[in-house]
C-alpha atoms as a PDB file:
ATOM      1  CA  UNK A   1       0.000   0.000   0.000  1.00  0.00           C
ATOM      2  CA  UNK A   2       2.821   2.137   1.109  1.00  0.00           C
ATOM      3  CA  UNK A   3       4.448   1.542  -2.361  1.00  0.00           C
ATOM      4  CA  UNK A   4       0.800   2.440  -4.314  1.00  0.00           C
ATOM      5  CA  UNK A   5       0.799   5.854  -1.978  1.00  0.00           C
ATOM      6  CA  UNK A   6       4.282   7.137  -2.614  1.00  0.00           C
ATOM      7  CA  UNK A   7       4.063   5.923  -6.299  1.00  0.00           C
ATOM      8  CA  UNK A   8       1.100   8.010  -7.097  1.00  0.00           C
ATOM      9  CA  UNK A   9       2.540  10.921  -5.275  1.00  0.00           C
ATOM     10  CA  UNK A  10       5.587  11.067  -7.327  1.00  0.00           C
ATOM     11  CA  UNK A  11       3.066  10.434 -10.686  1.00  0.00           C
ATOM     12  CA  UNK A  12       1.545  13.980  -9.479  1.00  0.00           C
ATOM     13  CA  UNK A  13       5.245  15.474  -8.695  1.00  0.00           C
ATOM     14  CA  UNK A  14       6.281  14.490 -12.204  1.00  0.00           C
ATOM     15  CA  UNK A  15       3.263  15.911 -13.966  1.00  0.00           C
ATOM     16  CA  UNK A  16       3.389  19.043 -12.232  1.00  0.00           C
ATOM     17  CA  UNK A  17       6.967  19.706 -12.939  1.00  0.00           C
ATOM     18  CA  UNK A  18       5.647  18.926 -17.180  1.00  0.00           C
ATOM     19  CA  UNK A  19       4.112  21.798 -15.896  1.00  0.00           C
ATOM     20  CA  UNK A  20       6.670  24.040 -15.942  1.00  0.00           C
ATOM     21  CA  UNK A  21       9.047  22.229 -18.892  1.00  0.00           C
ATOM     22  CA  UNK A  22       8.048  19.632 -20.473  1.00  0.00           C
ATOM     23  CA  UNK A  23      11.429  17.508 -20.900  1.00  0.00           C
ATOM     24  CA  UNK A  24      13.196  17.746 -17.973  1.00  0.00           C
ATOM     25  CA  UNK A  25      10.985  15.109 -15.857  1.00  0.00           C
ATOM     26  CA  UNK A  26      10.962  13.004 -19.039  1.00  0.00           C
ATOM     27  CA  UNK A  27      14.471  13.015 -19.306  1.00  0.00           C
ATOM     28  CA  UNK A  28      14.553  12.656 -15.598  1.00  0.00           C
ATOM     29  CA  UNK A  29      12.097   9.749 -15.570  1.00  0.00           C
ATOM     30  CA  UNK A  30      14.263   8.430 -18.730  1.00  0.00           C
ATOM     31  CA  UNK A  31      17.720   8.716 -16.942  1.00  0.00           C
ATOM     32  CA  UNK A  32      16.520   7.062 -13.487  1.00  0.00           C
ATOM     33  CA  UNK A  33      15.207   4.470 -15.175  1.00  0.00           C
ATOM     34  CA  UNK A  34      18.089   3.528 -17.796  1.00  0.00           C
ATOM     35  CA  UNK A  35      20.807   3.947 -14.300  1.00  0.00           C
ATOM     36  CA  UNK A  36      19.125   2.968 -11.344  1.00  0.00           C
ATOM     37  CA  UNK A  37      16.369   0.649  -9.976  1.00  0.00           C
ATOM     38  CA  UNK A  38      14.373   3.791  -8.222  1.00  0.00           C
ATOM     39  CA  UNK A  39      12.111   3.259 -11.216  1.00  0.00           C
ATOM     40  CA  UNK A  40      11.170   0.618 -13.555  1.00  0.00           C
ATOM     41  CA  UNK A  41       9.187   1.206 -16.834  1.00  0.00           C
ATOM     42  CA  UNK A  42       6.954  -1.044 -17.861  1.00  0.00           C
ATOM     43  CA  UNK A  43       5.855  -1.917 -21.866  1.00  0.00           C
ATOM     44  CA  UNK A  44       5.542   0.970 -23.477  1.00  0.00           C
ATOM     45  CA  UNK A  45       6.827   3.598 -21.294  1.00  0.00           C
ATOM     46  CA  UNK A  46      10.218   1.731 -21.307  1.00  0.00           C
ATOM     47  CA  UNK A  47      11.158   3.067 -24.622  1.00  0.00           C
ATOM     48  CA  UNK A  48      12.102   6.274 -22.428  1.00  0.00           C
ATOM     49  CA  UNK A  49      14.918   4.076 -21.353  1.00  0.00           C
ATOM     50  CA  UNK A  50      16.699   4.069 -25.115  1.00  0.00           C
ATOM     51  CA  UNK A  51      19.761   5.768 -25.969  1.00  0.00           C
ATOM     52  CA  UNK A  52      17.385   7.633 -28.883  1.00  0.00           C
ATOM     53  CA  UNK A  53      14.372   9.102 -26.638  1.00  0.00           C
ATOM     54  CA  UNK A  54      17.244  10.596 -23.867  1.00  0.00           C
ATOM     55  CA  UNK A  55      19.268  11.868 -26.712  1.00  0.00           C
ATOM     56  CA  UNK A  56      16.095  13.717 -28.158  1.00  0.00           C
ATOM     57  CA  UNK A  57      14.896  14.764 -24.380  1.00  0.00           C
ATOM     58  CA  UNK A  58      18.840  16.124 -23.745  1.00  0.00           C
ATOM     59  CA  UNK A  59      18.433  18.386 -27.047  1.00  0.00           C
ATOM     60  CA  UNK A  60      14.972  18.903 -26.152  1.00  0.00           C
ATOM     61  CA  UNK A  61      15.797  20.351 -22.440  1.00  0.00           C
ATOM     62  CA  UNK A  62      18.276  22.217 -23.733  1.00  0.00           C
ATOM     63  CA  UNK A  63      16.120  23.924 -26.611  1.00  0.00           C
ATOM     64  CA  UNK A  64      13.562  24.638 -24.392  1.00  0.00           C
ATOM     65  CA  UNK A  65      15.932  26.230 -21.506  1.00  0.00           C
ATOM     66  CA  UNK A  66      17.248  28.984 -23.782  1.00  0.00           C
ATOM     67  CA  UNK A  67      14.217  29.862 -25.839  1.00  0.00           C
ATOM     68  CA  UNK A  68      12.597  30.576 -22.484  1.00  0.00           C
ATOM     69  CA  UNK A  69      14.986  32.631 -21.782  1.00  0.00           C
ATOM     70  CA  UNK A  70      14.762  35.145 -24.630  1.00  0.00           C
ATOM     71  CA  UNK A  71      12.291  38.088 -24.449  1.00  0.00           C
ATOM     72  CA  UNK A  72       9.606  37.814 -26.985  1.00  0.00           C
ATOM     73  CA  UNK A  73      10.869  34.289 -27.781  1.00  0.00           C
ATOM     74  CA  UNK A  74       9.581  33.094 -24.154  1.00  0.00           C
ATOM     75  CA  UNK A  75       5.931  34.266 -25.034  1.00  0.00           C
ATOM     76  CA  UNK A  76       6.297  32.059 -28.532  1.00  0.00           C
ATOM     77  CA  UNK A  77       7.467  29.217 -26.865  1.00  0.00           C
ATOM     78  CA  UNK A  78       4.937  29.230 -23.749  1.00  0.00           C
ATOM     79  CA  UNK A  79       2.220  29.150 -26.270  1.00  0.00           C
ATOM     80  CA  UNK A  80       4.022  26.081 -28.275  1.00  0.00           C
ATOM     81  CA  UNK A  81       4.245  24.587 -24.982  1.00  0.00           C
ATOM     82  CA  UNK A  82       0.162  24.955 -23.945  1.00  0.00           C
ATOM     83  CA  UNK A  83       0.009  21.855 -26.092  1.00  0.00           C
ATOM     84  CA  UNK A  84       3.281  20.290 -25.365  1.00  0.00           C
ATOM     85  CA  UNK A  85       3.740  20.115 -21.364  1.00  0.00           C
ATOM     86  CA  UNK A  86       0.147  18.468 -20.904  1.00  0.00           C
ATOM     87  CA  UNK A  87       1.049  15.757 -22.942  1.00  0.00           C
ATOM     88  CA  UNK A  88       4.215  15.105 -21.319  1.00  0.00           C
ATOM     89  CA  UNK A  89       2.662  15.197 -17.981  1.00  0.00           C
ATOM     90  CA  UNK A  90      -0.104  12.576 -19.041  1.00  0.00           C
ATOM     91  CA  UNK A  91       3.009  10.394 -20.194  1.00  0.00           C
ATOM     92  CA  UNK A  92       5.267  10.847 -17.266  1.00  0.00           C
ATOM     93  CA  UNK A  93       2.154  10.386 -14.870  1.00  0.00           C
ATOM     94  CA  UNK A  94       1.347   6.804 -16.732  1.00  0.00           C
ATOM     95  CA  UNK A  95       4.484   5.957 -16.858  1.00  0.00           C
ATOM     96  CA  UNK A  96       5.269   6.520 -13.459  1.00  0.00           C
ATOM     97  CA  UNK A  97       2.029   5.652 -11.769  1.00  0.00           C
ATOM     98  CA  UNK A  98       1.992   2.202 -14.077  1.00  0.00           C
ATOM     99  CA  UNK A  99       5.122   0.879 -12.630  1.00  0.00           C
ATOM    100  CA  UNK A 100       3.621   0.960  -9.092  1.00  0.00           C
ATOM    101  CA  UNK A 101       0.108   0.557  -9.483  1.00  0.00           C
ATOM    102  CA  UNK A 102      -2.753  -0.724 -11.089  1.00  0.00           C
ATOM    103  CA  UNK A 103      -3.893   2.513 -12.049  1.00  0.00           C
ATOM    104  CA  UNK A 104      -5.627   2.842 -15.103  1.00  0.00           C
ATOM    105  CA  UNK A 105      -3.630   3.982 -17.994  1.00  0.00           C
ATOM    106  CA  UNK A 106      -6.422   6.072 -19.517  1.00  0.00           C
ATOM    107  CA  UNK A 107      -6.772   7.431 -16.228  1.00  0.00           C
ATOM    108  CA  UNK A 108      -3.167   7.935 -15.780  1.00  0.00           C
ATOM    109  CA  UNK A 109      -2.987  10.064 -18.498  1.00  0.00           C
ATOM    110  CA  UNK A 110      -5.997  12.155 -17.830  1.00  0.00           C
ATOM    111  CA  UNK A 111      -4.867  12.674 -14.627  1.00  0.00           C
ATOM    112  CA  UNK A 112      -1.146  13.935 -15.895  1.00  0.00           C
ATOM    113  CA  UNK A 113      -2.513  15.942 -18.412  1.00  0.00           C
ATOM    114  CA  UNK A 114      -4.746  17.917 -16.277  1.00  0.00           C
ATOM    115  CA  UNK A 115      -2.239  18.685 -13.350  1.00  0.00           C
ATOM    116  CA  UNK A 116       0.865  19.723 -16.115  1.00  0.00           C
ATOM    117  CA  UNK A 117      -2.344  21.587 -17.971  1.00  0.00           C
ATOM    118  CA  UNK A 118      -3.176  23.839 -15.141  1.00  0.00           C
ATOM    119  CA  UNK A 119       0.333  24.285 -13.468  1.00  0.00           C
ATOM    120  CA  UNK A 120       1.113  25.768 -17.163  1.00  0.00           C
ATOM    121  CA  UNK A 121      -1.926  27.742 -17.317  1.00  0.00           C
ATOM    122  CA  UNK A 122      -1.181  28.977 -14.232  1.00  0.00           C
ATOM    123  CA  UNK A 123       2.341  30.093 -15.081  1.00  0.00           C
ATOM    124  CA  UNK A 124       1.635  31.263 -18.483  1.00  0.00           C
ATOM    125  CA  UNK A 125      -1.701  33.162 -17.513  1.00  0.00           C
ATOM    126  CA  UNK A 126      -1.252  34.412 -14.623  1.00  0.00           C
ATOM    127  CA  UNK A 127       2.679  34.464 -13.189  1.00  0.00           C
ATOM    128  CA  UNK A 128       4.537  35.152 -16.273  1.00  0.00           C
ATOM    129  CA  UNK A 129       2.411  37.916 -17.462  1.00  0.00           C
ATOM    130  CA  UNK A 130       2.867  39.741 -13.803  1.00  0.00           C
ATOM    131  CA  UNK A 131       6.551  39.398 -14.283  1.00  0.00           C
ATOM    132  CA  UNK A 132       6.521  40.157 -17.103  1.00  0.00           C
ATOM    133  CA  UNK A 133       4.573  43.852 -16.234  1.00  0.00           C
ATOM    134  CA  UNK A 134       6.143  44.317 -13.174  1.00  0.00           C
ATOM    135  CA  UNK A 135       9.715  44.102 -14.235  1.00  0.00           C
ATOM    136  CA  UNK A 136       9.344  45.193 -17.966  1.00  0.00           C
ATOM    137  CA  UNK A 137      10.881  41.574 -19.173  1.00  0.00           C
ATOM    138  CA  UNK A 138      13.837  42.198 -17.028  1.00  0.00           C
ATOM    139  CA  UNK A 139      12.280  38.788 -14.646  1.00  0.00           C
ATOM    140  CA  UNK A 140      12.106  36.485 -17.156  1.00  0.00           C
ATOM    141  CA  UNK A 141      14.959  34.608 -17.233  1.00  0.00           C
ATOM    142  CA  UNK A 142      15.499  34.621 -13.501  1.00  0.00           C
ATOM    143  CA  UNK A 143      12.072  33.196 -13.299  1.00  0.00           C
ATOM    144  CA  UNK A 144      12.909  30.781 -16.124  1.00  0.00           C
ATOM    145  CA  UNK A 145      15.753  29.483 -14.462  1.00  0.00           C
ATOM    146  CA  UNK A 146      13.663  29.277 -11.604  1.00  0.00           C
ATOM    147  CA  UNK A 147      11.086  27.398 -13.183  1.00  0.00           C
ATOM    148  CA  UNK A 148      14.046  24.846 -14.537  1.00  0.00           C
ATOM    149  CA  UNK A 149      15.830  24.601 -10.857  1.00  0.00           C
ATOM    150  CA  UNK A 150      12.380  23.441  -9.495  1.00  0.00           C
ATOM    151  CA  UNK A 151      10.998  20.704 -11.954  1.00  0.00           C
ATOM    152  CA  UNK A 152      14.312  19.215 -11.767  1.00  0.00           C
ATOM    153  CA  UNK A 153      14.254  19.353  -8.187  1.00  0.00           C
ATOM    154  CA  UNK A 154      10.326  18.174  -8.114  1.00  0.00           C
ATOM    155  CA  UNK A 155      11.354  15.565 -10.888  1.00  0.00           C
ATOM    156  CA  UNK A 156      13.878  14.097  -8.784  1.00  0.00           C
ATOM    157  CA  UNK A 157      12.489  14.455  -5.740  1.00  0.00           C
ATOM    158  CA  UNK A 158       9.103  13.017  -6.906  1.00  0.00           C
ATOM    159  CA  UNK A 159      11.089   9.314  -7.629  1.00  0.00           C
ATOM    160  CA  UNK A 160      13.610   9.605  -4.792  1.00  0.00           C
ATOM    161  CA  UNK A 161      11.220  10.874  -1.733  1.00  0.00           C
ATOM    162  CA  UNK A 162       8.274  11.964  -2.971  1.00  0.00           C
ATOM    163  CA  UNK A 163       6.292  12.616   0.538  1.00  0.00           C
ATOM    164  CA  UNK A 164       9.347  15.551   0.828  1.00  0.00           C
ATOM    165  CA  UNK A 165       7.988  16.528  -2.980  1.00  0.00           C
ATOM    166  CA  UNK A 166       4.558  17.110  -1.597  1.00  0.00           C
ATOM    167  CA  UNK A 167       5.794  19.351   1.021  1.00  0.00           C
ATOM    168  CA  UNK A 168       8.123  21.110  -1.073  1.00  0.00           C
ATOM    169  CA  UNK A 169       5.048  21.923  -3.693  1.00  0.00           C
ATOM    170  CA  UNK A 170       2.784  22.863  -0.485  1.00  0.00           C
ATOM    171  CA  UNK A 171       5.865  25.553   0.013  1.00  0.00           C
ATOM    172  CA  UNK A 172       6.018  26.319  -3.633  1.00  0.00           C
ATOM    173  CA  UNK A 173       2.750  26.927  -3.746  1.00  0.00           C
ATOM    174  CA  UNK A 174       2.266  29.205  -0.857  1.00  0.00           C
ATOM    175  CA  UNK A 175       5.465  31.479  -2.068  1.00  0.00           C
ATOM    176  CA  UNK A 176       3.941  31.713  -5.582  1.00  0.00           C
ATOM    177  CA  UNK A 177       0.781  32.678  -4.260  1.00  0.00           C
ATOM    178  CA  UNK A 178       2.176  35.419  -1.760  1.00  0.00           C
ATOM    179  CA  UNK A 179       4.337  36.787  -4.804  1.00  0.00           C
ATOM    180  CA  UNK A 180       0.981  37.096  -7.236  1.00  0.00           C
ATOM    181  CA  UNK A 181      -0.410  39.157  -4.617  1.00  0.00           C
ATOM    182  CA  UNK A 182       2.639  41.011  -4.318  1.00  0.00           C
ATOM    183  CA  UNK A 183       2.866  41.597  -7.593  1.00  0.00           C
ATOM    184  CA  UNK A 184      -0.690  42.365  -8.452  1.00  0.00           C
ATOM    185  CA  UNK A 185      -0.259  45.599  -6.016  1.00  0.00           C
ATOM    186  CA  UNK A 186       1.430  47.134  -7.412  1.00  0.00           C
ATOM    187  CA  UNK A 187      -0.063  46.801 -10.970  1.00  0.00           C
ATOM    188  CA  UNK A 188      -3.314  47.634  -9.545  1.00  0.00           C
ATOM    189  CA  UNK A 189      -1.839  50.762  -8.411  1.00  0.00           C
ATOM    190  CA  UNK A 190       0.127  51.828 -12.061  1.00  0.00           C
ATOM    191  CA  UNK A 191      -3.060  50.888 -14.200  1.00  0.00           C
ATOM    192  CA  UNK A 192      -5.479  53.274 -11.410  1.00  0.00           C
ATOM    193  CA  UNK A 193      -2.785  55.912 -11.971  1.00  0.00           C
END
């Protein structure tokens, strides 16, 4: 039971970092599995494991890390990405969740595609565009950086421990929250002006 708990926590860890980039908990997943015996892939998800799909996932990661970190270029890619980082976290969340559990795969993969769907909504809607405002573009890359810093962290922590993932978003989630409000002040105030 234990196992089925901390199995489907780390299937909502992974999908939530998707969230925020798409590759790095794939390539994550992909690397773990290929090197260790944290996690084992069952038919199909095991073809993460091949020398081909982490290739594609390192290029991938690394695409993704600098186009989100140029101005105007960030914007293009978040909205490539509305599409992209849901489907990643339905495949990371069935892949993850099917090695432990009996989980239903079409379940699985609702269920990953609607936590990476709204953690990316969420950043794209609401966070980035308040950054964006409130430091004229200046944020963005910090924040991106940010953003790569904690779904690797989440990724890894989501395999490794991931009852110390679910705190860790719980904290996440509370500092992201008190820096929308934050940063809604003050926009509030310039747009009353």
């Amino acid at each position: 039971m234990g196992n089925v708990i901390t199995g489907i926590l780390g299937a909502f860890g992974l999908s939530a970092s998707a969230g925020l980039n798409a590759y790095i908990p794939l390539l994550v997943v992909s690397l773990l599995a290929k090197f260790t015996n944290l996690i084992e892939l069952s038919k199909p998800w095991d073809a993460l494991t091949s020398w081909w799909t982490i290739g594609v996932l390192v290029v991938l990661v690394l695409v993704e890390a600098v186009a989100d970190k140029v101005p105007a270029v960030d914007h293009v890619n978040d909205a490539i990405q509305t599409f992209i980082r849901p489907t990643a976290g339905a495949i990371v969340f069935a892949a993850s969740a099917g090695s432990v559990t009996e989980v239903s795969p079409v379940l699985s993969l609702i269920c990953g595609l609607l936590v990476a769907g709204t953690v990316h909504t969420v950043k794209s809607a609401a966070v980035r565009p308040l950054i964006t405002a409130s430091t004229a573009g200046a944020g963005d890359p910090i924040v991106s950086l940010s953003e790569d810093v904690v779904a690797t962290l989440v990724s890894v922590l989501s395999v490794v421990l991931p009852v110390l993932m679910l705190i860790v978003l719980i904290l996440l989630t509370w500092a992201l929250v008190s820096l929308i409000r934050r940063l809604r002040k003050p926009v509030k105030e310039y747009n009353q002006e």
